[in-house]
C-alpha atoms as a PDB file:
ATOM      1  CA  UNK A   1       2.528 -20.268  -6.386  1.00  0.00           C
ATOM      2  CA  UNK A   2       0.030 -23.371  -6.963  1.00  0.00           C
ATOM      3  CA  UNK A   3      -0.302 -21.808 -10.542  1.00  0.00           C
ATOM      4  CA  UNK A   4       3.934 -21.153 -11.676  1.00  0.00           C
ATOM      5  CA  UNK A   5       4.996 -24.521  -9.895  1.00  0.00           C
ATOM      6  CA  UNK A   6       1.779 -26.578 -12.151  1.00  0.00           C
ATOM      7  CA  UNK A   7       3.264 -24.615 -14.940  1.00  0.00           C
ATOM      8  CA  UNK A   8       7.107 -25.496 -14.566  1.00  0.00           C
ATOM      9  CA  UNK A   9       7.571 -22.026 -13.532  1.00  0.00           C
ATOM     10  CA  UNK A  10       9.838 -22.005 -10.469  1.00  0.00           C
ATOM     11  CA  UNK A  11      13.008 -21.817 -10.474  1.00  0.00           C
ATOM     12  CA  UNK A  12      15.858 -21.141  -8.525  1.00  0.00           C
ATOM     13  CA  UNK A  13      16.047 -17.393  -8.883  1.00  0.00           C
ATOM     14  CA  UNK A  14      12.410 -16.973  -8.256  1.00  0.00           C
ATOM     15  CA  UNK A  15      11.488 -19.667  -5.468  1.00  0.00           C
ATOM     16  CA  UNK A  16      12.405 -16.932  -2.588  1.00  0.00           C
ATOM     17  CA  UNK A  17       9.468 -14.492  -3.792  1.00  0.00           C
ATOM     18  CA  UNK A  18       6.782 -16.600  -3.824  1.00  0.00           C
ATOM     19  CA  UNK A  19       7.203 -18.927  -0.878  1.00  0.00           C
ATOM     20  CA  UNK A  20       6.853 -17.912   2.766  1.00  0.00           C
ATOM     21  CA  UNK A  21       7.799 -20.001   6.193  1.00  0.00           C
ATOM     22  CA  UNK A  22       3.871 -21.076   6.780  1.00  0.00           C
ATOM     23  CA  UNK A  23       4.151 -23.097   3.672  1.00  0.00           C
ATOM     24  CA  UNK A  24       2.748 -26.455   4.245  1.00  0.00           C
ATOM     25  CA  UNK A  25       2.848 -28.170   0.721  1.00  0.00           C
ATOM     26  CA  UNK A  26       5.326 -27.719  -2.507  1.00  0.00           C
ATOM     27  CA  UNK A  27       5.041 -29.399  -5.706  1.00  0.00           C
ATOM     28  CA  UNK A  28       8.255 -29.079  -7.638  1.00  0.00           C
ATOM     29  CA  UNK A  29       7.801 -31.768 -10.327  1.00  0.00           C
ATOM     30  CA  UNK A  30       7.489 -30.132 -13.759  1.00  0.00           C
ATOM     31  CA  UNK A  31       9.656 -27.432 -12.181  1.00  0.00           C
ATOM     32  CA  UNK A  32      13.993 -26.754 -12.966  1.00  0.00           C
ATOM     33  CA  UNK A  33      15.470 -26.926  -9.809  1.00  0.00           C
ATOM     34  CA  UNK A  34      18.717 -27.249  -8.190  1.00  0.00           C
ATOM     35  CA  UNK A  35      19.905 -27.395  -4.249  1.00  0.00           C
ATOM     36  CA  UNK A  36      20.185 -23.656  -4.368  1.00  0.00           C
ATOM     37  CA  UNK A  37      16.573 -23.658  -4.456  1.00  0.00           C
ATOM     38  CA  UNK A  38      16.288 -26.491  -1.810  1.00  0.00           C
ATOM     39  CA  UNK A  39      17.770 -24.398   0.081  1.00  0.00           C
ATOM     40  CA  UNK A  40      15.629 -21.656   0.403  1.00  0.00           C
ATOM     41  CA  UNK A  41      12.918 -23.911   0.117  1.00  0.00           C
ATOM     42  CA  UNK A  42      14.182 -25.760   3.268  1.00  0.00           C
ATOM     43  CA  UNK A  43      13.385 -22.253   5.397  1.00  0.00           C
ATOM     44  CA  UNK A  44       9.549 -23.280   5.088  1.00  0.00           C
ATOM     45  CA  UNK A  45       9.270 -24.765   8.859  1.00  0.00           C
ATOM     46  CA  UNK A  46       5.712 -25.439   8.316  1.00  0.00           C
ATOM     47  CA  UNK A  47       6.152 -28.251   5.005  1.00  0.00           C
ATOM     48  CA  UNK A  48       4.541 -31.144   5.575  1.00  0.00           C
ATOM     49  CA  UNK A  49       4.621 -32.279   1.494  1.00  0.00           C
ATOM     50  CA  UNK A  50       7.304 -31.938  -0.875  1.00  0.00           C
ATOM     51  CA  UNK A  51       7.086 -33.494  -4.268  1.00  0.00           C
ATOM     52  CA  UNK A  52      10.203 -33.479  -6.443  1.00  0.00           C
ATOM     53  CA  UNK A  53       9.094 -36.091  -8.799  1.00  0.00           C
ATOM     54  CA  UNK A  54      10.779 -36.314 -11.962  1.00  0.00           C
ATOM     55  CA  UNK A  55       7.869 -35.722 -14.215  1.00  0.00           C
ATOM     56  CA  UNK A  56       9.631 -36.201 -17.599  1.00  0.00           C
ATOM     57  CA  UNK A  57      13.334 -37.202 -17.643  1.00  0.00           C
ATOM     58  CA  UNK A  58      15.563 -38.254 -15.404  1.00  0.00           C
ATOM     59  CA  UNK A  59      16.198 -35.577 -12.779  1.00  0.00           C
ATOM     60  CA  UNK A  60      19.954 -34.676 -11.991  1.00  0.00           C
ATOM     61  CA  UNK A  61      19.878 -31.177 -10.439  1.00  0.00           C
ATOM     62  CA  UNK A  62      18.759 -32.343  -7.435  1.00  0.00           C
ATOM     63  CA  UNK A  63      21.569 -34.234  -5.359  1.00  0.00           C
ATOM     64  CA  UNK A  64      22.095 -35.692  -1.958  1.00  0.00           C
ATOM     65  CA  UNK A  65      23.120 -32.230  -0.706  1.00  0.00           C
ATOM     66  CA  UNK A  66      19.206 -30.665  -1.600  1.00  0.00           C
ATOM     67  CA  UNK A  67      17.883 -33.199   0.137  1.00  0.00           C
ATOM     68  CA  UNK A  68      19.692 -32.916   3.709  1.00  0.00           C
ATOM     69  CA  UNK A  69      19.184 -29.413   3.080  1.00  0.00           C
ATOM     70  CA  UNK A  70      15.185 -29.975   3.083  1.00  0.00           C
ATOM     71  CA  UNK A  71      15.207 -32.653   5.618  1.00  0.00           C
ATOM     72  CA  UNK A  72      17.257 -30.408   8.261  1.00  0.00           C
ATOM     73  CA  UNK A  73      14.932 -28.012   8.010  1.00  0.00           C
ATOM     74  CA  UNK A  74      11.791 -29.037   7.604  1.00  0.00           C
ATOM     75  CA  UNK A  75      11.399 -31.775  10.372  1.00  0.00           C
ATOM     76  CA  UNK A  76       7.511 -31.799  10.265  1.00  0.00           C
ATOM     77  CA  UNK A  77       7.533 -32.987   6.427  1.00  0.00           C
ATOM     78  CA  UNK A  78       5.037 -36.344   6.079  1.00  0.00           C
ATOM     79  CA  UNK A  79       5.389 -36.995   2.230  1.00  0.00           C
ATOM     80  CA  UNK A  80       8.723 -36.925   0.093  1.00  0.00           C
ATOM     81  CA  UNK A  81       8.882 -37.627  -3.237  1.00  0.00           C
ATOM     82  CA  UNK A  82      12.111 -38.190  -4.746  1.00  0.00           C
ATOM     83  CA  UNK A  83      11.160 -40.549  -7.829  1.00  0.00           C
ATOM     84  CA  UNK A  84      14.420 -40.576 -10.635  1.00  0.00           C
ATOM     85  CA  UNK A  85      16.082 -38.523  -8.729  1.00  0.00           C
ATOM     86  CA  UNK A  86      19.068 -39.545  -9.478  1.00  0.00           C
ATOM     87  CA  UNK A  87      21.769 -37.629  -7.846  1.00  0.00           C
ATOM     88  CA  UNK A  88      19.909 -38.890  -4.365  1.00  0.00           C
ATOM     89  CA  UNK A  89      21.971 -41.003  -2.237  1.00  0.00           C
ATOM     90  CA  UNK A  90      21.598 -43.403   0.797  1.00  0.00           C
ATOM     91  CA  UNK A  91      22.581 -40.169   2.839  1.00  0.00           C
ATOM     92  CA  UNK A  92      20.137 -38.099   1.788  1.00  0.00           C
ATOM     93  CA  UNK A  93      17.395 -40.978   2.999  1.00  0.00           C
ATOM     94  CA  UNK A  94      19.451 -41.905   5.809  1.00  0.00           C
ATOM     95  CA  UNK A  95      19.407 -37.881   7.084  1.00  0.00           C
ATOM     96  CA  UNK A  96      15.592 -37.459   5.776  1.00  0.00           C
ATOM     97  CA  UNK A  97      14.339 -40.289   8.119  1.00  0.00           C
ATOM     98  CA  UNK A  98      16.476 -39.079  11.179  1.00  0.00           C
ATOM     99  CA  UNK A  99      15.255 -35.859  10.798  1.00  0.00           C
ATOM    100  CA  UNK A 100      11.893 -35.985   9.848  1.00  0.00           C
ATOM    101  CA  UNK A 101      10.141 -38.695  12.122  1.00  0.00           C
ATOM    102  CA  UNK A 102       6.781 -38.335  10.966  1.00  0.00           C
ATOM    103  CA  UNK A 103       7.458 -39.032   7.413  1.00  0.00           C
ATOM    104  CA  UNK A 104       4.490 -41.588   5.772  1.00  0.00           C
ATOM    105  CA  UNK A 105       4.617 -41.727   2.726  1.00  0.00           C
ATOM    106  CA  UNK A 106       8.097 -41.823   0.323  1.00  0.00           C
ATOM    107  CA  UNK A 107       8.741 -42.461  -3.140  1.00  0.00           C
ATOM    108  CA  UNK A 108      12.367 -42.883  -4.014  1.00  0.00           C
ATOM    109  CA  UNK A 109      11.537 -45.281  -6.854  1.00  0.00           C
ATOM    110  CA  UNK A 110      14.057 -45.549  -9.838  1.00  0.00           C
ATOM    111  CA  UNK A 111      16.995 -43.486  -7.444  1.00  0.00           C
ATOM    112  CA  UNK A 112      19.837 -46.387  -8.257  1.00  0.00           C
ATOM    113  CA  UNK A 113      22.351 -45.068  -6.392  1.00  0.00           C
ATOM    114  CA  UNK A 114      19.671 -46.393  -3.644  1.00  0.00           C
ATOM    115  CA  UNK A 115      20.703 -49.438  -0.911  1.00  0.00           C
ATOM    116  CA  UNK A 116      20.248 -51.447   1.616  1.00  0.00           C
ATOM    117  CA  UNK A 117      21.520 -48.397   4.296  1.00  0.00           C
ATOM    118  CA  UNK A 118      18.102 -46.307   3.088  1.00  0.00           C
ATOM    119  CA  UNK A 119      15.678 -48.712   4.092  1.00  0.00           C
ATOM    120  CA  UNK A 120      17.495 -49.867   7.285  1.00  0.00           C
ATOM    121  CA  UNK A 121      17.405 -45.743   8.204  1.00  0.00           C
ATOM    122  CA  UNK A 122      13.564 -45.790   7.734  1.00  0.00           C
ATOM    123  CA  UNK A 123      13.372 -49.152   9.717  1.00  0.00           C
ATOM    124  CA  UNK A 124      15.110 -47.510  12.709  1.00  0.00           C
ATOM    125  CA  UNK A 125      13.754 -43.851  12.654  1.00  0.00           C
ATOM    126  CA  UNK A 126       9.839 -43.988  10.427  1.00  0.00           C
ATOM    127  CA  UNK A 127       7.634 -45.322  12.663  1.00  0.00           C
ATOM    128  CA  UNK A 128       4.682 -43.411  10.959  1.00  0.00           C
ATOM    129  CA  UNK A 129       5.670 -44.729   7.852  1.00  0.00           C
ATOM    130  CA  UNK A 130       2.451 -45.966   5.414  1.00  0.00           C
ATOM    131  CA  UNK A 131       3.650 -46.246   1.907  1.00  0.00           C
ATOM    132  CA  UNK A 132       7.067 -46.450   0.388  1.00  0.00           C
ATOM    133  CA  UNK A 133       8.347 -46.427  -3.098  1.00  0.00           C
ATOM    134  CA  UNK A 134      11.836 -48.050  -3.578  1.00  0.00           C
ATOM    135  CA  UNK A 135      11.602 -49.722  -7.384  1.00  0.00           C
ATOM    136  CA  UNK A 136      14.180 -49.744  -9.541  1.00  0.00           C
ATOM    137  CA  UNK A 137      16.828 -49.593  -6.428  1.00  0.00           C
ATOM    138  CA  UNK A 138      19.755 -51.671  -5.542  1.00  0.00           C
ATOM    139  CA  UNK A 139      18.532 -53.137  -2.224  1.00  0.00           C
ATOM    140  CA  UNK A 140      18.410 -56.363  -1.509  1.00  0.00           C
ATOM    141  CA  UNK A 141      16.450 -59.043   0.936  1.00  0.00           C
ATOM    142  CA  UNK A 142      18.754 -57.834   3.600  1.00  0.00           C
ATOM    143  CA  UNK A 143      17.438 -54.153   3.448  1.00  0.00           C
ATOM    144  CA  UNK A 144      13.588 -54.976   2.725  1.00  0.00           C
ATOM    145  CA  UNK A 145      13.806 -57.327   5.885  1.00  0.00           C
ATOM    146  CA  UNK A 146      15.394 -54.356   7.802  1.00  0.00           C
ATOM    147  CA  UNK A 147      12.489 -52.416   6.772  1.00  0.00           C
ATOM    148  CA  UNK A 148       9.854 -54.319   7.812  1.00  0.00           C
ATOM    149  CA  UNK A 149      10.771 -55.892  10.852  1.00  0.00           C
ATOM    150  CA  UNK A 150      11.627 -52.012  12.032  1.00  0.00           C
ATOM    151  CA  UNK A 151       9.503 -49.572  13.951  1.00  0.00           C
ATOM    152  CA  UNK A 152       7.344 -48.804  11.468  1.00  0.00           C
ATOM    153  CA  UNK A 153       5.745 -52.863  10.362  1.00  0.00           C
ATOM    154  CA  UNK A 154       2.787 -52.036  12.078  1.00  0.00           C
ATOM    155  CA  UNK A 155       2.120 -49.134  10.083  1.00  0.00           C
ATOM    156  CA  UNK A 156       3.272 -49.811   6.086  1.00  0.00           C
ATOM    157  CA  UNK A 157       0.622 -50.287   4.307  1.00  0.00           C
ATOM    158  CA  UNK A 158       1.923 -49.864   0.882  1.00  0.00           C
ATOM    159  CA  UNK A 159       5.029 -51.413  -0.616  1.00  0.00           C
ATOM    160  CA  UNK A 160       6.265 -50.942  -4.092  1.00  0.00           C
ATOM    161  CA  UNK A 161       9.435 -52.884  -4.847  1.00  0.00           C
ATOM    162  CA  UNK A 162       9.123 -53.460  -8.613  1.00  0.00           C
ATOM    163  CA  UNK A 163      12.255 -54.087 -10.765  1.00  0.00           C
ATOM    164  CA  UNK A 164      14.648 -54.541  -8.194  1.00  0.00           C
ATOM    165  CA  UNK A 165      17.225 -57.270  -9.614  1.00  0.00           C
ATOM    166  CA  UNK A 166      18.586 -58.638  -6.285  1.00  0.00           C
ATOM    167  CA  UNK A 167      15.044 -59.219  -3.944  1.00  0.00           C
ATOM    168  CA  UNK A 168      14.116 -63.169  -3.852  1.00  0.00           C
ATOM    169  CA  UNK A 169      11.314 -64.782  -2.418  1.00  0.00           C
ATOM    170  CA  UNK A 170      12.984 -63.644   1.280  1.00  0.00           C
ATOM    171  CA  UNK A 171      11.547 -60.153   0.570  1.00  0.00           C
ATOM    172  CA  UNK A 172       7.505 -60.591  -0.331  1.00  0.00           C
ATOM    173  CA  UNK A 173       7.670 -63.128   2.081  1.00  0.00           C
ATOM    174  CA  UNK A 174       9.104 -60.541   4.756  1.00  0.00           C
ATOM    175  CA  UNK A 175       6.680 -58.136   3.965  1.00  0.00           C
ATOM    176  CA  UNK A 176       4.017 -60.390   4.313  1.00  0.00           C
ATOM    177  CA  UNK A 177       5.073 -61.795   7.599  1.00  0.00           C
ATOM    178  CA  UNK A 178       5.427 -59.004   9.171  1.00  0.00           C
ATOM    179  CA  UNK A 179       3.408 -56.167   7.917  1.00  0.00           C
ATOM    180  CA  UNK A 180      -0.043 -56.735   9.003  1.00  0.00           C
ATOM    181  CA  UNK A 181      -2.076 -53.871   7.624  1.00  0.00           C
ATOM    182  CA  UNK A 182      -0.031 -54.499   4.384  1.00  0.00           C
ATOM    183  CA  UNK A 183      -2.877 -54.051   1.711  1.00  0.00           C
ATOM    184  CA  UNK A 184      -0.955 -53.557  -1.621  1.00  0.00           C
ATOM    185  CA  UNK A 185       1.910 -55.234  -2.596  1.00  0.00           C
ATOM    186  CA  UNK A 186       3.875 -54.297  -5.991  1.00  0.00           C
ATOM    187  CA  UNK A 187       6.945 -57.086  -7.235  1.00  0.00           C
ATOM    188  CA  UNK A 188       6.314 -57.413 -10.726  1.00  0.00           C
ATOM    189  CA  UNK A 189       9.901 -56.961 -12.799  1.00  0.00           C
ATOM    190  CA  UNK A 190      11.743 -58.750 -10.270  1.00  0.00           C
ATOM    191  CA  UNK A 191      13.158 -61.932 -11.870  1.00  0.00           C
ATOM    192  CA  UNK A 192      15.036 -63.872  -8.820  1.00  0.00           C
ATOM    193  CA  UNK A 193      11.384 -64.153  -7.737  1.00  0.00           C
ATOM    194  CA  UNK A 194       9.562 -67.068  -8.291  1.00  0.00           C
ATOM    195  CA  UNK A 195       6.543 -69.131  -7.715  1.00  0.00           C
ATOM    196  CA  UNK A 196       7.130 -69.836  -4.076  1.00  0.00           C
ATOM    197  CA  UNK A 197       5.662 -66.074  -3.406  1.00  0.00           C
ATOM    198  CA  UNK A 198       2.592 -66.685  -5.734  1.00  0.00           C
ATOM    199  CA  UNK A 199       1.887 -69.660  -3.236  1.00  0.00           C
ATOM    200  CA  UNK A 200       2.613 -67.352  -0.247  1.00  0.00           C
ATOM    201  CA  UNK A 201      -0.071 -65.175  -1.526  1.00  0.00           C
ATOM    202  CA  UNK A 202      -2.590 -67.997  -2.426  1.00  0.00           C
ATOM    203  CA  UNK A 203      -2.135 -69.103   1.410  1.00  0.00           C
ATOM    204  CA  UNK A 204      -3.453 -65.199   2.726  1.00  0.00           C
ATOM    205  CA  UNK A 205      -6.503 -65.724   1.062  1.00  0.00           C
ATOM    206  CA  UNK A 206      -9.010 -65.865   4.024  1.00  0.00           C
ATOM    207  CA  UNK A 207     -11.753 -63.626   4.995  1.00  0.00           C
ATOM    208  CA  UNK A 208      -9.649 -61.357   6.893  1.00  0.00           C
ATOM    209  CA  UNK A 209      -7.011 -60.799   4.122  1.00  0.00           C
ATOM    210  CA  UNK A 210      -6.557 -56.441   3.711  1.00  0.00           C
ATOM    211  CA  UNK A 211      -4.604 -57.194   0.248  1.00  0.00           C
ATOM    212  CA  UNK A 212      -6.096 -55.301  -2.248  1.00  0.00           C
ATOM    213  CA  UNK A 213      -3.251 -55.099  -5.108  1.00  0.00           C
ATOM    214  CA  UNK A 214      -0.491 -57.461  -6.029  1.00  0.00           C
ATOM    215  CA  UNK A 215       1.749 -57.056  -8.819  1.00  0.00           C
ATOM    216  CA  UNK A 216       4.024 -59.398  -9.864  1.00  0.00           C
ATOM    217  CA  UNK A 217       5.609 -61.003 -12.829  1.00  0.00           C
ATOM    218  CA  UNK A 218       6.575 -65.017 -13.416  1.00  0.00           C
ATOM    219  CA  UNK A 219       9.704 -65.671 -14.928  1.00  0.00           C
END
């Protein structure tokens, strides 16, 4: 299976032969899928790692519907990723983090149909939650706050947020404030940020500082 899915070779009429319910990891990225084969896919109890990157273009045969699919029925999953997947909704975060509680790591980067309401779901429901990819979204200060002053701001300690047109200063600021073990830190693209965050950063420099990567741009 390792081999077809590297190759692109999976595909919705062939998915049910190859995979089996103690299936712990599936890498979907170069592969043409649709829900129907999230759907068998979702009968894997055991997956712990799904990746549904878009490795090329854009994806759109994956929507909102694939997604709750997966996250109903693979509650144990600890690493989504979703990135340009652009049929994905708010719902299909909002079910994947009440489902699957021990989800770390998630990129939904480049998903614009993507809000506030997604990051406020994994702010209630993620406590686990390490590393999260939202660039390119349409969330704003309100839903990075929600984020990081949820359940899970003692465990994030990755936060990409590049090229979102509606975060200010409010959001690094946030993140820094109240994610501790915070150690990289990814703005850059973001133009209503300014120099106040630079200074915010300059003021973490101490001895006991975890941040190991910033990105960000000045406008």
């Amino acid at each position: 299976m390792v081999i077809m899915s590297k190759r692109g070779l999976l595909t919705d009429d062939n998915i049910s032969k190859v995979i089996h319910d103690k299936v712990r990891e599936i890498d979907l990225s170069e592969c043409d899928m649709t829900d129907d084969g999230l759907l068998v896919v979702s009968l894997c109890k055991q997956l712990r790692k799904l990746d549904l990157n878009a490795a090329k273009q854009n994806r759109t045969s994956i929507s909102t519907v694939g997604v709750q699919f997966i996250a109903r029925g693979c509650p144990l999953l600890h690493t989504v990723y979703l990135r340009r997947c652009m049929n994905v909704t708010d719902d299909a975060i909002v079910t994947l983090a009440e489902c699957c509680r021990q989800l770390m790591r998630l990129n939904i980067g480049g998903c614009n149909q993507i809000t506030d309401q997604s990051l406020a779901a994994l702010g209630r429901h993620c406590r686990m939650l390490r590393s999260v990819n939202f660039s390119r979204t349409n969330v704003t200060d309100d839903g990075v706050i929600s984020l990081v002053t949820g359940c899970c701001k003692q465990s994030l300690m990755e936060v990409h947020m590049s090229h979102c047109v509606h975060l200010t200063d409010e959001s690094v600021e946030a993140v820094m404030e109240f994610c501790p073990r915070v150690s990289i830190l990814l703005f850059d693209g973001c133009p209503c940020i300014t120099e106040r965050s630079r200074e915010a950063l300059e003021d973490l420099k101490s001895p006991d500082c975890k941040m190991k990567q910033v990105t960000w741009t000045i406008y």
